[in-house]
Protein backbone atom coordinates (compact mmCIF):
# COMPACT_ATOMS: atom_id res chain seq x y z
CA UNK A 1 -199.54 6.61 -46.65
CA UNK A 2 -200.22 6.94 -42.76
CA UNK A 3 -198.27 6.03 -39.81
CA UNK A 4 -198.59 5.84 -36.19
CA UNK A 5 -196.00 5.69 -33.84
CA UNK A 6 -196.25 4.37 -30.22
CA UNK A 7 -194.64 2.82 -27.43
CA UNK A 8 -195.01 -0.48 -26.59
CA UNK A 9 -192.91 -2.82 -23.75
CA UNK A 10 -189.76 -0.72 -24.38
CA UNK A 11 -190.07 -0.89 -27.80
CA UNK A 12 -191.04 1.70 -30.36
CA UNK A 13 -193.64 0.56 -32.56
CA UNK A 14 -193.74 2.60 -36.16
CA UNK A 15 -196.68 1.40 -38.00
CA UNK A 16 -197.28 2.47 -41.93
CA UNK A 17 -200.60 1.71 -43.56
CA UNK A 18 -200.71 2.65 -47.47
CA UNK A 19 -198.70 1.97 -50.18
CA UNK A 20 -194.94 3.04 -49.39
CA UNK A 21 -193.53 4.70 -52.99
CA UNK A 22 -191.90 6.96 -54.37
CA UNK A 23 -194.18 9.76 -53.76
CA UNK A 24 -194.41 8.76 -49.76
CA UNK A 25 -191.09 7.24 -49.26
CA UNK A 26 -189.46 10.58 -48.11
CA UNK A 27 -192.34 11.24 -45.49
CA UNK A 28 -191.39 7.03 -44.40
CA UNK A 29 -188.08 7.39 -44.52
CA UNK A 30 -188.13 10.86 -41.99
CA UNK A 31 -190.34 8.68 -39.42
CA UNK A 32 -187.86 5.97 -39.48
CA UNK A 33 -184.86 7.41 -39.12
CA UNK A 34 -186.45 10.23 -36.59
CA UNK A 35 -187.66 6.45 -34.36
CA UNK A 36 -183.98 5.29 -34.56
CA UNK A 37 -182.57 8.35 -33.32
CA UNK A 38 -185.09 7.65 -29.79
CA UNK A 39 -182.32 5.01 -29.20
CA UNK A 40 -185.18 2.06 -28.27
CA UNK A 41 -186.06 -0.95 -29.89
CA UNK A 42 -187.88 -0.67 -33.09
CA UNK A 43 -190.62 -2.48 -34.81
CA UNK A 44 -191.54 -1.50 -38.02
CA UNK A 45 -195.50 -2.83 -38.39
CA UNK A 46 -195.93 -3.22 -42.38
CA UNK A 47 -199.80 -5.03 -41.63
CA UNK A 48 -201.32 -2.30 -43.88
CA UNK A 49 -198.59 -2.03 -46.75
CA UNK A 50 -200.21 -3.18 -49.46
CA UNK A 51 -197.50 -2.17 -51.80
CA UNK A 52 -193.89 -1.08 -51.56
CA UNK A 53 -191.26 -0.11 -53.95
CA UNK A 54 -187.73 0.04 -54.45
CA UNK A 55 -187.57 3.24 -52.81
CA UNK A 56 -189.46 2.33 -49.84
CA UNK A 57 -187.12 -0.31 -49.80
CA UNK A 58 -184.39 1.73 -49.89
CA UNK A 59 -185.48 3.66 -46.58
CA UNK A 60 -186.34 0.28 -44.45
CA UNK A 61 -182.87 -0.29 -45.61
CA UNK A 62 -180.90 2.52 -44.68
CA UNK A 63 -183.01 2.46 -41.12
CA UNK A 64 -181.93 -0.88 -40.89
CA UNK A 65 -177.86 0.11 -41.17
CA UNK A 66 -178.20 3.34 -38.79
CA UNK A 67 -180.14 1.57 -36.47
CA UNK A 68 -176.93 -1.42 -36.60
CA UNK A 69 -174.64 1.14 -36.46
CA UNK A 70 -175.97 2.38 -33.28
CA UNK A 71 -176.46 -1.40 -31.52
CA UNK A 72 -180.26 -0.95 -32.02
CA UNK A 73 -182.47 -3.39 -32.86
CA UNK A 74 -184.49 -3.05 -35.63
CA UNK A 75 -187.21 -5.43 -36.83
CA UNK A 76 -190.40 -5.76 -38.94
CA UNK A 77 -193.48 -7.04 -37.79
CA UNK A 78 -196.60 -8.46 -39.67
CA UNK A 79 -195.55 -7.93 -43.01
CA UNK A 80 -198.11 -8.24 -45.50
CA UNK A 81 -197.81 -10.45 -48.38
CA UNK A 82 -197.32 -7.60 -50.86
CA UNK A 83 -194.40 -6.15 -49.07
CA UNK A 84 -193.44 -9.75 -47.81
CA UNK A 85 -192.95 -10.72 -52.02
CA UNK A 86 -190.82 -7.31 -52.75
CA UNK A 87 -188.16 -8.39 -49.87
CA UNK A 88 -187.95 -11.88 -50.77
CA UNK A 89 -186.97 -11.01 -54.71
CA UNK A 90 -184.44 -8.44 -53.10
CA UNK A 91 -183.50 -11.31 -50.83
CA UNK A 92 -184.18 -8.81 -47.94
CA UNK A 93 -186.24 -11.64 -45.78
CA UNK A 94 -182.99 -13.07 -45.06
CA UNK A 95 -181.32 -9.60 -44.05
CA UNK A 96 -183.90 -8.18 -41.66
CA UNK A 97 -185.28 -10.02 -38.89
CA UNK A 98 -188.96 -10.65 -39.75
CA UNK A 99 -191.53 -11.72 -37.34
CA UNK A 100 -195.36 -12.69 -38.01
CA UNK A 101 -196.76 -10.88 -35.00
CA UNK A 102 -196.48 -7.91 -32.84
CA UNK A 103 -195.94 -9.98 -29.65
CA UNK A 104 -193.10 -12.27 -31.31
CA UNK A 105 -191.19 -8.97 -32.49
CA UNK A 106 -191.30 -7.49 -29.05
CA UNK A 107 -189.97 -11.27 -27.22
CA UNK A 108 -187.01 -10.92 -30.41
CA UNK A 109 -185.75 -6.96 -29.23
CA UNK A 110 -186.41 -7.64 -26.09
């Protein structure tokens, strides 16, 4: 797994390309929790996650609740249909805000 972070309109933009598991969710879950501690607007891009598991999961998730705890937004952004099934059977779709492009999660943090 690879990421990139950047800045874009205000927003942080953390994107992960490769399979988030158990070997690389550690590495995942240290960039996300590093980008909610900038105290911006976050969108995780998941365009080149093929695959993710429950552990990669588990770090979107506790992003998620320490970016809420802080009033931060917090939303994925071009999921792709791999990681887009694994949230919908943990009923995560309806939990995080999803949004098909780049541009729409940027007009719904900003």
């Amino acid at each position: 797994m690879k990421h990139e972070i950047r800045e874009e309109q205000g927003a942080l933009v953390v994107a992960f390309n490769g399979d988030i598991d158990l070997q690389s969710s550690p590495e995942a879950r240290q960039v996300l929790l590093e980008a909610v501690g900038k105290n911006m607007p976050i969108l995780v891009d998941l365009s080149g996650v093929g695959y993710i598991d429950s552990s990669g999961v588990a770090s979107l998730v506790e992003s998620f609740q320490t970016a809420r705890k802080g009033a931060q937004n917090l939303v994925l952004v071009s999921v792709s249909d791999g990681a887009k099934r694994v949230l919908q059977l943990a009923r995560l779709d309806k939990v995080f805000t999803i949004c098909d492009s780049l541009d729409d999660g940027i007009a719904a943090v900003g």
